[in-house]
PDB file of N, CA and C in Angstrom:
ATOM      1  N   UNK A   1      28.593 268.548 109.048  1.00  0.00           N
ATOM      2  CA  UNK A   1      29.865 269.249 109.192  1.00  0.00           C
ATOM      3  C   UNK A   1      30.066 269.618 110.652  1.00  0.00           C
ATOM      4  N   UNK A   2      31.364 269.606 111.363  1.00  0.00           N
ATOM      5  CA  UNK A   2      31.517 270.311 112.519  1.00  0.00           C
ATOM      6  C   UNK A   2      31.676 271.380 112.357  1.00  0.00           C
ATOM      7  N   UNK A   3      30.918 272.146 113.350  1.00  0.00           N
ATOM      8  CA  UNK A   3      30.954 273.510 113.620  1.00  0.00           C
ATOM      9  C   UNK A   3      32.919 273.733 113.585  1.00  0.00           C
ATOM     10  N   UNK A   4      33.041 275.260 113.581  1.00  0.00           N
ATOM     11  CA  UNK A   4      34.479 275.346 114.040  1.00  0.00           C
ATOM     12  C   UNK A   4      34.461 276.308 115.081  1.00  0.00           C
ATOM     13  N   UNK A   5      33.828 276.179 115.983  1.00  0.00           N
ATOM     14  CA  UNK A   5      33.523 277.116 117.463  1.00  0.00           C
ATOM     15  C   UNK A   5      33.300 276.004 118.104  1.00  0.00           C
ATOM     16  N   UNK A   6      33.828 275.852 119.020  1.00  0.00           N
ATOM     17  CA  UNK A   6      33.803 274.822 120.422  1.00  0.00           C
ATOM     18  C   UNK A   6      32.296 274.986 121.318  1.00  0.00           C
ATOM     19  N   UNK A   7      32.154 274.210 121.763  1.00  0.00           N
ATOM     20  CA  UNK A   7      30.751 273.986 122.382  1.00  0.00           C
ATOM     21  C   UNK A   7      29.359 272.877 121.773  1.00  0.00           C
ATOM     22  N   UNK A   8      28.840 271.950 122.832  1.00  0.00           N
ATOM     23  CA  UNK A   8      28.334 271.595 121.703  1.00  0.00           C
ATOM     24  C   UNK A   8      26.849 271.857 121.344  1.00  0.00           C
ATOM     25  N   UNK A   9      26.547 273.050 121.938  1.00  0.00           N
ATOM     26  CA  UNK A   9      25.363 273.826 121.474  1.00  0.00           C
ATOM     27  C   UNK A   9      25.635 274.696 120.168  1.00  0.00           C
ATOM     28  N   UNK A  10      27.126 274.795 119.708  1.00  0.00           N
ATOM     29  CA  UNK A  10      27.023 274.943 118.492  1.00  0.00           C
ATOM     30  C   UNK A  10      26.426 274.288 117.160  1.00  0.00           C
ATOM     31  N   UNK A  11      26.251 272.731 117.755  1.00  0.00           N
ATOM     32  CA  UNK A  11      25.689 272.060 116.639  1.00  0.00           C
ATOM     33  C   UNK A  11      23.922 272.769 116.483  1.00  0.00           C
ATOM     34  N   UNK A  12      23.446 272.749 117.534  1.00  0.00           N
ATOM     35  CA  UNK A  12      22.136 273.827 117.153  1.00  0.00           C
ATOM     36  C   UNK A  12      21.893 275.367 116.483  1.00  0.00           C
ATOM     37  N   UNK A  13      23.109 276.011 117.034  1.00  0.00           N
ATOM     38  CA  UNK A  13      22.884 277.346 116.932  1.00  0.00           C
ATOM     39  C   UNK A  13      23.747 276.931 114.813  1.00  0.00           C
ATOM     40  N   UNK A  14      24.819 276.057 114.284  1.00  0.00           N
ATOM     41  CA  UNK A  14      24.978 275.795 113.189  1.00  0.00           C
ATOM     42  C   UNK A  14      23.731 275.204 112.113  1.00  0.00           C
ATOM     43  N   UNK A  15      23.101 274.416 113.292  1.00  0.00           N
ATOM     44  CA  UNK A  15      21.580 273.760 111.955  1.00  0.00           C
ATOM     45  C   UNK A  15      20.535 275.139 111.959  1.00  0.00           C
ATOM     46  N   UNK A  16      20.608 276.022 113.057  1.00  0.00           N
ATOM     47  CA  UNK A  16      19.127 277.016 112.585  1.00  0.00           C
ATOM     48  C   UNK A  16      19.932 278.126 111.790  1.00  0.00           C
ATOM     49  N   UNK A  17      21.431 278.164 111.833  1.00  0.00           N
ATOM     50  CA  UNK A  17      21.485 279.314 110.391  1.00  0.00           C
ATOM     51  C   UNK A  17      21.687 278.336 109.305  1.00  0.00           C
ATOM     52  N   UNK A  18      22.103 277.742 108.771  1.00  0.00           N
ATOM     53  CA  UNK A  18      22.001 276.352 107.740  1.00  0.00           C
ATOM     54  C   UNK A  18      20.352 276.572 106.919  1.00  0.00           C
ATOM     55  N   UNK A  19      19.321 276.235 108.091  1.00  0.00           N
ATOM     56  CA  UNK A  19      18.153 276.313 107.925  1.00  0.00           C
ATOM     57  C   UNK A  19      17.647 277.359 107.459  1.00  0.00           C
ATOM     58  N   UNK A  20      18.136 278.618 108.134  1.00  0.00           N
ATOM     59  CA  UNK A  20      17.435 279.875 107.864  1.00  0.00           C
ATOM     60  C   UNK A  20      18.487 280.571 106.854  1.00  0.00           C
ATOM     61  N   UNK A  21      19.219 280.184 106.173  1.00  0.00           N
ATOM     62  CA  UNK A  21      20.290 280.537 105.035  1.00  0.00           C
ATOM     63  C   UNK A  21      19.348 279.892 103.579  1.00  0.00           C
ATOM     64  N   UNK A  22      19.022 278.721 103.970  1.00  0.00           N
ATOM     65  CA  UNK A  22      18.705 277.893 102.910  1.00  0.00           C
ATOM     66  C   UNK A  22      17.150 278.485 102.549  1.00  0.00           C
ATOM     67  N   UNK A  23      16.656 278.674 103.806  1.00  0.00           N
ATOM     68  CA  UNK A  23      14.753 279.858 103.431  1.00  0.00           C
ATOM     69  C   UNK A  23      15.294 280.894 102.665  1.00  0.00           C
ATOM     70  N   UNK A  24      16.077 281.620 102.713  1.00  0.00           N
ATOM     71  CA  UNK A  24      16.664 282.548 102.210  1.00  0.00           C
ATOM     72  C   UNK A  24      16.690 282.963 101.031  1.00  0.00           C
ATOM     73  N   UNK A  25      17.385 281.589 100.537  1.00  0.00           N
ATOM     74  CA  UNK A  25      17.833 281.353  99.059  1.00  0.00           C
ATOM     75  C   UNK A  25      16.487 280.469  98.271  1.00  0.00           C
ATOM     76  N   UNK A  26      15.750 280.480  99.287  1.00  0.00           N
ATOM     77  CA  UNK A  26      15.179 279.351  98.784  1.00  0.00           C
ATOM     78  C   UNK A  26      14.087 280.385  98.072  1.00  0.00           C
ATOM     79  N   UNK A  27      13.679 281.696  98.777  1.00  0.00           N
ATOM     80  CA  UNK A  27      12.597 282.488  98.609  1.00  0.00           C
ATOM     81  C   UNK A  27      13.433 283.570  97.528  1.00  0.00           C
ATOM     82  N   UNK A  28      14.951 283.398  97.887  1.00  0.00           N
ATOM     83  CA  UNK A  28      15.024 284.996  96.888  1.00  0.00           C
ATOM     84  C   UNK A  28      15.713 284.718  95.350  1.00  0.00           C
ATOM     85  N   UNK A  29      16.431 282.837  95.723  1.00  0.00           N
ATOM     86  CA  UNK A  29      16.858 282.202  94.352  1.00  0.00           C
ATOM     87  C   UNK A  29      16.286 281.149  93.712  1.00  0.00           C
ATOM     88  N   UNK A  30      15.328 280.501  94.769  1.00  0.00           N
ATOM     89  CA  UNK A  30      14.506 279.089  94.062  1.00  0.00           C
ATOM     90  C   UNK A  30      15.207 278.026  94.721  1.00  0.00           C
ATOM     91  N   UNK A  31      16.175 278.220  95.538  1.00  0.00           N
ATOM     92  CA  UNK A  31      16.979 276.877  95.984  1.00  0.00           C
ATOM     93  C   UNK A  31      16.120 275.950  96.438  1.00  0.00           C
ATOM     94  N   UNK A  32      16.753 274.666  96.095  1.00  0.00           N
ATOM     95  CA  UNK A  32      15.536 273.572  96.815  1.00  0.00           C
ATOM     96  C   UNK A  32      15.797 273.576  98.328  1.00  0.00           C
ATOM     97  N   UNK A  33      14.907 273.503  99.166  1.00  0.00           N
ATOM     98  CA  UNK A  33      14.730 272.957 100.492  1.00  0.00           C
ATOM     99  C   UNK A  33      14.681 271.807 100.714  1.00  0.00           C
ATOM    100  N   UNK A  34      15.803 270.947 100.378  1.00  0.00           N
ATOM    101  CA  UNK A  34      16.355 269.764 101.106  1.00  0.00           C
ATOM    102  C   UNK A  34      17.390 269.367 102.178  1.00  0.00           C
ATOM    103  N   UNK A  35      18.016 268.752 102.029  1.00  0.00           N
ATOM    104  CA  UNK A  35      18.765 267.803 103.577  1.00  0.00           C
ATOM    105  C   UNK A  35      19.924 268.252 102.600  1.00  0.00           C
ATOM    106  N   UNK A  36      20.091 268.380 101.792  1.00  0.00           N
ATOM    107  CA  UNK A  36      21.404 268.365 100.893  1.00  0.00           C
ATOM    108  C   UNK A  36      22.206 269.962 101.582  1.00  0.00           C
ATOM    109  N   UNK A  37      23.348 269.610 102.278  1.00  0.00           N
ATOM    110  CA  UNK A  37      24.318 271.042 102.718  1.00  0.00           C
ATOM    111  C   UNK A  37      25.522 271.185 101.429  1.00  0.00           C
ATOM    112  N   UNK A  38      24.987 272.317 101.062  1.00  0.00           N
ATOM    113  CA  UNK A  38      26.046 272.785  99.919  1.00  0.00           C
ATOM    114  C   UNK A  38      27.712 272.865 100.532  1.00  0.00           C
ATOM    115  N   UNK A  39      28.509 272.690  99.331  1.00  0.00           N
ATOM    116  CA  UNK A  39      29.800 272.562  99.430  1.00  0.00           C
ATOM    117  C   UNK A  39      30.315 274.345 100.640  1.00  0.00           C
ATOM    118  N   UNK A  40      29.834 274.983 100.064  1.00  0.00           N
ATOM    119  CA  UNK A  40      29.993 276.319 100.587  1.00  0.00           C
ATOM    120  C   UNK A  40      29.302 276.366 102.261  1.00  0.00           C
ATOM    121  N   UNK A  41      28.624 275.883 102.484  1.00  0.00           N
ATOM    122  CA  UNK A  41      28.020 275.758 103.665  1.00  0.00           C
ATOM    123  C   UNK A  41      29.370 275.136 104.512  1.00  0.00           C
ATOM    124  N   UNK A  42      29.412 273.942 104.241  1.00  0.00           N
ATOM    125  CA  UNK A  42      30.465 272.789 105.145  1.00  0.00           C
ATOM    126  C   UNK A  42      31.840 273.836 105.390  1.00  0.00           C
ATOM    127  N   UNK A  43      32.426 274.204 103.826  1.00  0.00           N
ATOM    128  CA  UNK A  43      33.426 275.105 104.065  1.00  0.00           C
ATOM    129  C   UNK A  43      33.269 276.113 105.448  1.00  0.00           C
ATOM    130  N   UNK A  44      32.078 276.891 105.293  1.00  0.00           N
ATOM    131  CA  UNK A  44      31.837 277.647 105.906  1.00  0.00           C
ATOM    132  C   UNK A  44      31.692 277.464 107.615  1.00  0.00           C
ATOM    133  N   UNK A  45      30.856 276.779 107.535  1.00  0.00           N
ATOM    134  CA  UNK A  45      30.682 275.883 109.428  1.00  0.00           C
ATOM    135  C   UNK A  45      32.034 275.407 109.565  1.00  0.00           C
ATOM    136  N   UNK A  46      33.161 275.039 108.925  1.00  0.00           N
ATOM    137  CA  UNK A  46      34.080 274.075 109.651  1.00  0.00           C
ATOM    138  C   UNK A  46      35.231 275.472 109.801  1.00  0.00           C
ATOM    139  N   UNK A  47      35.172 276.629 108.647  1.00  0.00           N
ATOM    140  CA  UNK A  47      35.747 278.007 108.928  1.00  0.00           C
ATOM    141  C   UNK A  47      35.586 279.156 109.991  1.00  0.00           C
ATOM    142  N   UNK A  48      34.524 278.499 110.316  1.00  0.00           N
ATOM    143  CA  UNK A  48      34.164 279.917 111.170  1.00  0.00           C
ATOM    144  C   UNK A  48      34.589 280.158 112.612  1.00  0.00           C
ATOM    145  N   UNK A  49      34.967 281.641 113.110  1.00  0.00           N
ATOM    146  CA  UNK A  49      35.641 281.827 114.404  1.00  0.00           C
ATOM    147  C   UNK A  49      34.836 282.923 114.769  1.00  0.00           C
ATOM    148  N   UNK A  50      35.062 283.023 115.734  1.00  0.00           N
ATOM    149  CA  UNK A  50      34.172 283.999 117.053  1.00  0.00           C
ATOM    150  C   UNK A  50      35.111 284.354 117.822  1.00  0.00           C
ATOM    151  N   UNK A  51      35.892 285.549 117.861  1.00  0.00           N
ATOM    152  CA  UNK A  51      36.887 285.641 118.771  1.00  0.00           C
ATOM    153  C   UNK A  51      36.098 286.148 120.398  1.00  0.00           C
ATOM    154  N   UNK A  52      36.377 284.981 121.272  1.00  0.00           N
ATOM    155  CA  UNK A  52      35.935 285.728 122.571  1.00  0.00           C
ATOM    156  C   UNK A  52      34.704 284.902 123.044  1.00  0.00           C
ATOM    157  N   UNK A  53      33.968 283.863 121.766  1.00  0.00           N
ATOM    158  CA  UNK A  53      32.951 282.973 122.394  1.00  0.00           C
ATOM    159  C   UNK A  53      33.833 281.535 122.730  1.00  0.00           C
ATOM    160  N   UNK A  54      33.363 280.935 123.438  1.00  0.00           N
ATOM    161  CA  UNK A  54      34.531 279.948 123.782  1.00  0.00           C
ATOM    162  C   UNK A  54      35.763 279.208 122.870  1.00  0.00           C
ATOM    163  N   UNK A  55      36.255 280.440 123.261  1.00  0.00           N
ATOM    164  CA  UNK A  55      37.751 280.435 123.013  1.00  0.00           C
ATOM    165  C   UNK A  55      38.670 280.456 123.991  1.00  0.00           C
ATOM    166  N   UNK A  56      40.091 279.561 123.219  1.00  0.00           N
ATOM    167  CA  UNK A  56      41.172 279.466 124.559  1.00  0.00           C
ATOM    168  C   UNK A  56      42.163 280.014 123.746  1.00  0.00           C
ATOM    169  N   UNK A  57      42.954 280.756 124.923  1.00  0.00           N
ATOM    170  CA  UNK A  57      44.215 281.225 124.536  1.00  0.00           C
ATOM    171  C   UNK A  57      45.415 281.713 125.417  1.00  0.00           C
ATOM    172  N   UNK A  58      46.238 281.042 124.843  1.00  0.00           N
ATOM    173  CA  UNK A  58      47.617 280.467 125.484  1.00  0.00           C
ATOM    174  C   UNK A  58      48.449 281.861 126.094  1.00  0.00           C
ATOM    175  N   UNK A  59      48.615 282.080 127.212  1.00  0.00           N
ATOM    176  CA  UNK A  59      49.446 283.005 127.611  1.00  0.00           C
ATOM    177  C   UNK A  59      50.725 283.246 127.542  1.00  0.00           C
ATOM    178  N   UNK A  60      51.027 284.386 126.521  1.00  0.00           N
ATOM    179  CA  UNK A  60      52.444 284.422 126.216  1.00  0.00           C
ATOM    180  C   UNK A  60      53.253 284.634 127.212  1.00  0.00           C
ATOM    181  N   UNK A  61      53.172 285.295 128.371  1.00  0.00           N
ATOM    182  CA  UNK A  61      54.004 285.209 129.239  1.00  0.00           C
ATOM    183  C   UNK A  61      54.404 283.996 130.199  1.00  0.00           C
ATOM    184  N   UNK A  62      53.573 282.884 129.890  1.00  0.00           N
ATOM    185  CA  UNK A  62      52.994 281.963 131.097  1.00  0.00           C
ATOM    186  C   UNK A  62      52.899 280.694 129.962  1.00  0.00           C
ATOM    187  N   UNK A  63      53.676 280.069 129.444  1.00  0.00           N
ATOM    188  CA  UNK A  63      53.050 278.627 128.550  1.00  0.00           C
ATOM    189  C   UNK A  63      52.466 278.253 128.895  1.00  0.00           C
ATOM    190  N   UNK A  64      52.236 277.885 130.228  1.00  0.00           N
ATOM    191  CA  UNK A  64      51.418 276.444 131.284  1.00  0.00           C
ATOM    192  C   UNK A  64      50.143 277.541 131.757  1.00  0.00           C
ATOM    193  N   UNK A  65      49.817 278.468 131.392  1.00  0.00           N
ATOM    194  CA  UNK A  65      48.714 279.046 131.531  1.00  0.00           C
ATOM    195  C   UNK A  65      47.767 279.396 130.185  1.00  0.00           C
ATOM    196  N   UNK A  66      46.667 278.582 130.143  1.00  0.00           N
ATOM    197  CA  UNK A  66      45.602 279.157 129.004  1.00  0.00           C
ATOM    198  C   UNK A  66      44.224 280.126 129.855  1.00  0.00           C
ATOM    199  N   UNK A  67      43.720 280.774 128.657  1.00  0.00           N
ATOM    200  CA  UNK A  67      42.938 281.333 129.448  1.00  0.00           C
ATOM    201  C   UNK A  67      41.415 281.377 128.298  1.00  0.00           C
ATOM    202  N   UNK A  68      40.858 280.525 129.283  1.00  0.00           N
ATOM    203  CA  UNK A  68      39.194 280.566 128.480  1.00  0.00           C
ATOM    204  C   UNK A  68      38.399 281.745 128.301  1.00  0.00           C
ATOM    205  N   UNK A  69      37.850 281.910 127.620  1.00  0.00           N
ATOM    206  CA  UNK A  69      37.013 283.313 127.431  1.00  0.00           C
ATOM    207  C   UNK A  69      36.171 282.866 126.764  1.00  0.00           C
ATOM    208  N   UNK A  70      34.746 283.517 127.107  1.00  0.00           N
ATOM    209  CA  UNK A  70      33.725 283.504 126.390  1.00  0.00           C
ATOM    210  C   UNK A  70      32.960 284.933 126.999  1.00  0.00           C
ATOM    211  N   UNK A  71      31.698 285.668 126.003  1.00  0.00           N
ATOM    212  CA  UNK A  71      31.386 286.915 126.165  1.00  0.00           C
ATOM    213  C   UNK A  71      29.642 285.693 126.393  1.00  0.00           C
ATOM    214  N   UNK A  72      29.552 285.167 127.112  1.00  0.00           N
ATOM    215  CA  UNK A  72      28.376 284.910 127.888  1.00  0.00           C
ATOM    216  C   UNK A  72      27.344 285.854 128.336  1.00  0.00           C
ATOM    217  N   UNK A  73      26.453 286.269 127.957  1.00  0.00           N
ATOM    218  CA  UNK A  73      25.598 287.597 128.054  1.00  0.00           C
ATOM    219  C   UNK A  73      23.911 287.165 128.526  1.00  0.00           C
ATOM    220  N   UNK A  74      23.579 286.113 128.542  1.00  0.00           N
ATOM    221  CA  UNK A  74      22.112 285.636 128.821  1.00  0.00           C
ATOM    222  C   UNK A  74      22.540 284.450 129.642  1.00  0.00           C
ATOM    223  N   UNK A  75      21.842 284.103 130.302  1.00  0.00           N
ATOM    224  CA  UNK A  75      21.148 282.970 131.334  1.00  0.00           C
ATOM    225  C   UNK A  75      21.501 281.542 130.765  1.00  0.00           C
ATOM    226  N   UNK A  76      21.416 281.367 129.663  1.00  0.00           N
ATOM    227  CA  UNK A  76      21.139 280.395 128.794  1.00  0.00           C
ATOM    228  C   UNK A  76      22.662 280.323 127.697  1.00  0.00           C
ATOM    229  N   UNK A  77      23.082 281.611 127.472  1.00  0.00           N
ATOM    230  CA  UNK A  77      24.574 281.258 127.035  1.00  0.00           C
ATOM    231  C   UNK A  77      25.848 281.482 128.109  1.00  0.00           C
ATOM    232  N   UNK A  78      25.026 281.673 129.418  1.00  0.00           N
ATOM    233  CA  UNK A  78      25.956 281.147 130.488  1.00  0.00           C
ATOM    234  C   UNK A  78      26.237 279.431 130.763  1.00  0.00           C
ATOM    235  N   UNK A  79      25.361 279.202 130.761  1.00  0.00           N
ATOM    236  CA  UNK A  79      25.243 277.394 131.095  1.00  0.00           C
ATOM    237  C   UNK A  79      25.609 276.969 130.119  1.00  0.00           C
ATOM    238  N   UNK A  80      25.763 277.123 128.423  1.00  0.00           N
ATOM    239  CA  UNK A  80      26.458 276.920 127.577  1.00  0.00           C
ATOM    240  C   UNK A  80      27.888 277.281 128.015  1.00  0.00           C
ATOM    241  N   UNK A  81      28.434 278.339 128.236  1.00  0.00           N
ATOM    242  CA  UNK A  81      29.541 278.052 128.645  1.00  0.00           C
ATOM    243  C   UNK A  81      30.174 277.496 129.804  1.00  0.00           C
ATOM    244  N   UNK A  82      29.439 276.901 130.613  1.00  0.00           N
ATOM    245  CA  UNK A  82      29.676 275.964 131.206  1.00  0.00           C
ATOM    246  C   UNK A  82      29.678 275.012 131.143  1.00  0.00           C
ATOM    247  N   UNK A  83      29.124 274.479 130.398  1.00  0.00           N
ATOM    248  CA  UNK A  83      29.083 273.152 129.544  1.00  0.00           C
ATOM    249  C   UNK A  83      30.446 272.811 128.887  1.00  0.00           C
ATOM    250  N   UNK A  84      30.423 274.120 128.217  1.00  0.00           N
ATOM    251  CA  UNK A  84      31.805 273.846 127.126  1.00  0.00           C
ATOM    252  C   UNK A  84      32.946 273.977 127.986  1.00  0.00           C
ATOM    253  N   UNK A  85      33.446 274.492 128.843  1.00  0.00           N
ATOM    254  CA  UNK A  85      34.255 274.685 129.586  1.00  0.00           C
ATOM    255  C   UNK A  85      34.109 273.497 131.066  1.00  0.00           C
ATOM    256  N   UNK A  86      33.475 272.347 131.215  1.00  0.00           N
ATOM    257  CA  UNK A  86      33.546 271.377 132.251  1.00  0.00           C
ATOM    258  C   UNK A  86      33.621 270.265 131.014  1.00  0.00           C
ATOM    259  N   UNK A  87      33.642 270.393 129.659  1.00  0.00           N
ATOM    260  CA  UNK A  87      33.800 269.563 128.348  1.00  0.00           C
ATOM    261  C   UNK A  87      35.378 268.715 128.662  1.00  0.00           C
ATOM    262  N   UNK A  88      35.058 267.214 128.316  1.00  0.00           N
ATOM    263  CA  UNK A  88      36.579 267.142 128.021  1.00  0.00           C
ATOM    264  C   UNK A  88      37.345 267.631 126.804  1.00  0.00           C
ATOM    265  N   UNK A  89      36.642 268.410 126.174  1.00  0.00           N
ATOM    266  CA  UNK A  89      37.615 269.410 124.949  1.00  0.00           C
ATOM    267  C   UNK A  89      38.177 270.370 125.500  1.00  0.00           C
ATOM    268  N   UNK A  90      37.555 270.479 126.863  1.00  0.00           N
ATOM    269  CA  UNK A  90      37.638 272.346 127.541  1.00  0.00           C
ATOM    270  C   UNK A  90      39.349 272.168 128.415  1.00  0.00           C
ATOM    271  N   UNK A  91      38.659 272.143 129.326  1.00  0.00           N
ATOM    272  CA  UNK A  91      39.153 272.325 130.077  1.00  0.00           C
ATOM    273  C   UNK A  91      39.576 271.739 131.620  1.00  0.00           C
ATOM    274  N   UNK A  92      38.518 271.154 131.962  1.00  0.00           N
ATOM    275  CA  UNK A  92      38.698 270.185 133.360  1.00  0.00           C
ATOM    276  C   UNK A  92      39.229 268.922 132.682  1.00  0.00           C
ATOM    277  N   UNK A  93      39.992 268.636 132.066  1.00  0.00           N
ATOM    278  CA  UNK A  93      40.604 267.522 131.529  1.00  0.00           C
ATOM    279  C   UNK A  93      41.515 267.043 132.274  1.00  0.00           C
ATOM    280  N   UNK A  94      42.087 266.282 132.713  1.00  0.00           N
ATOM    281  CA  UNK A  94      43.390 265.413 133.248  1.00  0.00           C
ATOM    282  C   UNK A  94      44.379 266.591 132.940  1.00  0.00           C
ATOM    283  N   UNK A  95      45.811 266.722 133.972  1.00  0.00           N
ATOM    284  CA  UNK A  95      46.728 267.102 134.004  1.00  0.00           C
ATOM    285  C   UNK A  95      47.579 266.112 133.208  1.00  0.00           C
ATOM    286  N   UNK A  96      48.199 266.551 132.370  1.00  0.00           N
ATOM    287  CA  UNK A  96      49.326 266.101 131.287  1.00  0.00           C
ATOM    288  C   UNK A  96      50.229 265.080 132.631  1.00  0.00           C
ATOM    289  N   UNK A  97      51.418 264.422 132.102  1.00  0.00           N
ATOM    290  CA  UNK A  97      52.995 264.042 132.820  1.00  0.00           C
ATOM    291  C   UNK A  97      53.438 265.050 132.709  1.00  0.00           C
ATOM    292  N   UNK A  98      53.718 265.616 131.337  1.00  0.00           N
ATOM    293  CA  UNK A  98      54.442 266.595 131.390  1.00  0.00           C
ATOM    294  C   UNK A  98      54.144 268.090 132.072  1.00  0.00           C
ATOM    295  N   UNK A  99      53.144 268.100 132.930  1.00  0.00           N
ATOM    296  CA  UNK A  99      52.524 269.723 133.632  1.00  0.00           C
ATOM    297  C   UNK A  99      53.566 269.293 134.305  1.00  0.00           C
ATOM    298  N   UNK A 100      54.396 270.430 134.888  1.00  0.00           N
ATOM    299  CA  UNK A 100      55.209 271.010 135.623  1.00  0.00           C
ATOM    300  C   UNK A 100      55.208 271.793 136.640  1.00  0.00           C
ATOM    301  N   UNK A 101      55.285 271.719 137.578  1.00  0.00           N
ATOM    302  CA  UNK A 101      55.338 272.032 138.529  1.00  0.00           C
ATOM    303  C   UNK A 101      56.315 273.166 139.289  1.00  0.00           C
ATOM    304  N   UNK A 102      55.661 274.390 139.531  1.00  0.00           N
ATOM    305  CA  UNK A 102      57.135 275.542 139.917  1.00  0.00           C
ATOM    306  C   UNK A 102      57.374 274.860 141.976  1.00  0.00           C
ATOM    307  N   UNK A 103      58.800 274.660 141.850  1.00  0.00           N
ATOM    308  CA  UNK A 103      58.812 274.436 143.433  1.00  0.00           C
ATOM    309  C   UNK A 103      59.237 276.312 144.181  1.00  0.00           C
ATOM    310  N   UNK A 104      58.585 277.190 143.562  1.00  0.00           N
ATOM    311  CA  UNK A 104      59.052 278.299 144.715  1.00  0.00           C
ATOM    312  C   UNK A 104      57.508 278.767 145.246  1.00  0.00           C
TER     313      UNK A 104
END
């Protein structure tokens, strides 16, 4: 399943709760510990939001201005957000035709 948080160290930080969801159930309901991701899982990873970890958002005063945010707090989820943000999902992407240009 894709994560639904941008970055693609989300695909790690999504398989060790997956993993450690499934010990979980596995110790407190009997669930089997296989490769098999429950229907509720996928729902779940492709639902999920983090307001403020790399996230973009569009400035209402300003269309042609977005503004990236992430709450980067360690060494290691700094360079993650740098990653995600030099991403061609992010942000250093090609300028549109249509970017516009103010002449004042």
């Amino acid at each position: 399943a894709t994560p639904g948080l941008a970055g693609q160290h989300q695909y790690q930080n999504a398989g060790l709760a997956v993993h450690l969801a499934k010990c979980f159930f596995h110790e407190k309901a009997g669930w089997p510990l296989d490769d098999a991701l429950p229907p509720p899982f996928v729902e779940g990873l492709k639902n999920v939001r983090w307001p403020g970890r790399c996230q973009t958002v569009a400035d209402p005063k300003h269309p042609a201005l977005t503004w990236f945010l992430d709450g980067a707090h360690t060494k290691e989820s700094l360079e993650c957000c740098m990653q995600w943000f030099a991403s061609p999902d992010a942000a250093l992407r090609p300028l549109s035709s249509t970017y516009a240009r103010s002449s004042s």
